[in-house]
Protein backbone atom coordinates (compact mmCIF):
# COMPACT_ATOMS: atom_id res chain seq x y z
CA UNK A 1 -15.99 7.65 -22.63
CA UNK A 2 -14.65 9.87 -19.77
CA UNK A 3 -11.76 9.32 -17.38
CA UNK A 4 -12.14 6.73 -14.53
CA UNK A 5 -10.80 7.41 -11.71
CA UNK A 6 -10.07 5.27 -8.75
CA UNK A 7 -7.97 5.33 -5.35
CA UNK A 8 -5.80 1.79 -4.50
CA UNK A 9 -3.97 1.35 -1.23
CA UNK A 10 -0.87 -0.70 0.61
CA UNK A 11 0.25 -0.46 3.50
CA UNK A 12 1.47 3.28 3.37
CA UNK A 13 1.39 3.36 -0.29
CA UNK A 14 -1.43 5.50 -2.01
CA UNK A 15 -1.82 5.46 -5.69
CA UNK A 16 -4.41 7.57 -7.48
CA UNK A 17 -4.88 6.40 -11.29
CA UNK A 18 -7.13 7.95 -13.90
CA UNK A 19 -7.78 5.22 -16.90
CA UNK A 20 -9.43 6.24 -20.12
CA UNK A 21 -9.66 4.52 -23.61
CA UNK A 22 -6.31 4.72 -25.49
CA UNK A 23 -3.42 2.78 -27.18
CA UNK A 24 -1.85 0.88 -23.71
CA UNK A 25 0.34 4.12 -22.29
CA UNK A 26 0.90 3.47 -18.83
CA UNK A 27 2.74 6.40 -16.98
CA UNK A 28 3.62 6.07 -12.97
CA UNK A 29 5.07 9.32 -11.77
CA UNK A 30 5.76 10.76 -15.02
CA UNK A 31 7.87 8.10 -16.17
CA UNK A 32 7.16 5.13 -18.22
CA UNK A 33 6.23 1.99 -16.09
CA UNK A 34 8.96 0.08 -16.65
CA UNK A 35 11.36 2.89 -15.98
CA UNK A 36 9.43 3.21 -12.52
CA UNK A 37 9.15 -0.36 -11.18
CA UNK A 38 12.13 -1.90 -13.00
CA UNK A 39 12.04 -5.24 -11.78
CA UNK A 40 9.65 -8.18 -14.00
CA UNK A 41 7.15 -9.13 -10.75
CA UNK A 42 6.21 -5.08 -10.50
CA UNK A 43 5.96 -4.52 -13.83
CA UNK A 44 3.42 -8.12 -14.01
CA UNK A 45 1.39 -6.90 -10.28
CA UNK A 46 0.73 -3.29 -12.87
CA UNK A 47 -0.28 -5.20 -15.87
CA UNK A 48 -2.00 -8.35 -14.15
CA UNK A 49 -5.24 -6.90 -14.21
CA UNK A 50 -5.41 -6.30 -17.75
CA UNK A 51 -3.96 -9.70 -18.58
CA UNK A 52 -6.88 -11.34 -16.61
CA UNK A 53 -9.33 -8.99 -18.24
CA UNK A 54 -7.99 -9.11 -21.89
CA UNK A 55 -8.08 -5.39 -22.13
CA UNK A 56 -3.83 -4.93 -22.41
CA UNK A 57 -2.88 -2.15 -24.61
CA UNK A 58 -6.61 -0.72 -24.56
CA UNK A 59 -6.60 1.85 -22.40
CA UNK A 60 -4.32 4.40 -21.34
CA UNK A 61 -3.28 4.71 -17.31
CA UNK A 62 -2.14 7.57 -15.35
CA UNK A 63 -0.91 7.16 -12.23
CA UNK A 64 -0.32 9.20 -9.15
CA UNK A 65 1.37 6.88 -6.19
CA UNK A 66 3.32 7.87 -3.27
CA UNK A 67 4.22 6.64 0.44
CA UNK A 68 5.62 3.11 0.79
CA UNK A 69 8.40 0.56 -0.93
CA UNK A 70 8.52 -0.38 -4.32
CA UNK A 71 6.69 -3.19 -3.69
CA UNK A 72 3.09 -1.83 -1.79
CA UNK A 73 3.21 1.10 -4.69
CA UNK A 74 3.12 -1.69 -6.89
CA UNK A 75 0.55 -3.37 -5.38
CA UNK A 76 -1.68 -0.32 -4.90
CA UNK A 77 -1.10 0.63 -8.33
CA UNK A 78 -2.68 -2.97 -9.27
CA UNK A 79 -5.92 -2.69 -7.24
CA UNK A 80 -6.64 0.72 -8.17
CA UNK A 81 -6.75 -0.36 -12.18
CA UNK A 82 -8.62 -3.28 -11.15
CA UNK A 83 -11.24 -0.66 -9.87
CA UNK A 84 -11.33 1.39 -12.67
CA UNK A 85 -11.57 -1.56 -15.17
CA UNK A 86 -14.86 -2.51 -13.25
CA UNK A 87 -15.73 1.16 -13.21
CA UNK A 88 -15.41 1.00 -16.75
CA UNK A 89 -17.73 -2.07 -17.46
CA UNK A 90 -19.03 -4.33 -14.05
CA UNK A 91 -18.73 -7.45 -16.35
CA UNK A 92 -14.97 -7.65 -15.36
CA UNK A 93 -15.50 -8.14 -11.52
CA UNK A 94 -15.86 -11.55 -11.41
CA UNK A 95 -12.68 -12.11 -13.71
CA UNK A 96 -10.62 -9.58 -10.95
CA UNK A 97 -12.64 -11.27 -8.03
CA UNK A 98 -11.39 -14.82 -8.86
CA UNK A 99 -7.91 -13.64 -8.93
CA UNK A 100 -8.26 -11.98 -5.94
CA UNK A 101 -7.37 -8.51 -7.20
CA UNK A 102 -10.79 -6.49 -5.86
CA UNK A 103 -9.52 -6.94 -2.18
CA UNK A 104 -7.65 -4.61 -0.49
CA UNK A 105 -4.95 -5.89 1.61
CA UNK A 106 -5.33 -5.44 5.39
CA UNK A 107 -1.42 -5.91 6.43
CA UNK A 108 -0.24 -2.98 7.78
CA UNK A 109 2.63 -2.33 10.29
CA UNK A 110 1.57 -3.38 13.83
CA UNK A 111 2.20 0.14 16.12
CA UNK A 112 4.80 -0.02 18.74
CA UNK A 113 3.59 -0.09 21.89
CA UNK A 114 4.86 2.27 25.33
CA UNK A 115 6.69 0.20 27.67
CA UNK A 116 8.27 -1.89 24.67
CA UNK A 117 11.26 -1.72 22.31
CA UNK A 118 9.14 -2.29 19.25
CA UNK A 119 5.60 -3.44 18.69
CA UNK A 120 6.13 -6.99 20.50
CA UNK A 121 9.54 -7.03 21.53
CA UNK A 122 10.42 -6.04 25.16
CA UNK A 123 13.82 -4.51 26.91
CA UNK A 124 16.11 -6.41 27.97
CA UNK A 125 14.75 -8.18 31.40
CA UNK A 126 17.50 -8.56 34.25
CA UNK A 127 16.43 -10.69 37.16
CA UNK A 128 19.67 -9.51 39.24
C-alpha cells in the first residue's frame, strides 16, 4: 500500500498529512504529537478519527500544518486523517460521517469592513 495523502483545513490553519500502513507513529512538525499539541482535547481531535474507525496504532501519520492557533491546526490535522482513512478504504465514511468528522468547517474570520473599526463594530458616534 502506498502513501495517502490528503489536505485538511481551519480557519487559517492548513495541514497536509501523508498516512501509510505502520506501527501508530504520528509526527506533527517533526515532533511527536503530544510534544506538539500538549494539551488532552488536541491530542483526542488528532486521534478521534482512528478511535471511531478502530484503526489506532495501524498506520503511521505525517503531518505538515501551518497558519492558525493551536486549536484550528488541531482541527485541520483531524479532518485531513479522516480523509485519508477513507482514501485508504471508503468503508470508513459512514463511521467519520456520523461523527461529523468528513465536514469541513465553514467559520472563518468575518473581514473588516471600510468605514468601521472592525468587521461590525463602528467609531465612536457623537451627536454634538
Amino acid at each position: 500500500m502506498e502513501v495517502a495523502n490528503t489536505l485538511g483545513r481551519r480557519k487559517t490553519a492548513v495541514a497536509r498529512v501523508y498516512v501509510q500502513k505502520g506501527t501508530g507513529n504520528i509526527v506533527i512538525n517533526h515532533k511527536d504529537y503530544k510534544a506538539y499539541f500538549t494539551t488532552s482535547a488536541l491530542q483526542y481531535k488528532v486521534t478521534q478519527a482512528f478511535s471511531v474507525t478502530k484503526t489506532l496504532g495501524e498506520f503511521d501519520v505525517k503531518v505538515n500544518v501551518k497558519g492558525g492557533g493551536v486549536t484550528g491546526q488541531a482541527e485541520a490535522v483531524r479532518l485531513a486523517i479522516a480523509r485519508a482513512l477513507v482514501e485508504i478504504d471508503t468503508n470508513h465514511k459512514p463511521l467519520l460521517k456520523v461523527d461529523g468528522l468528513m465536514t469541513r468547517n465553514p467559520k472563518m474570520v468575518e473581514r473588516k469592513k471600510p468605514g468601521q473599526k472592525k468587521a461590525r463594530k463602528r467609531f465612536q458616534f457623537s451627536k454634538r
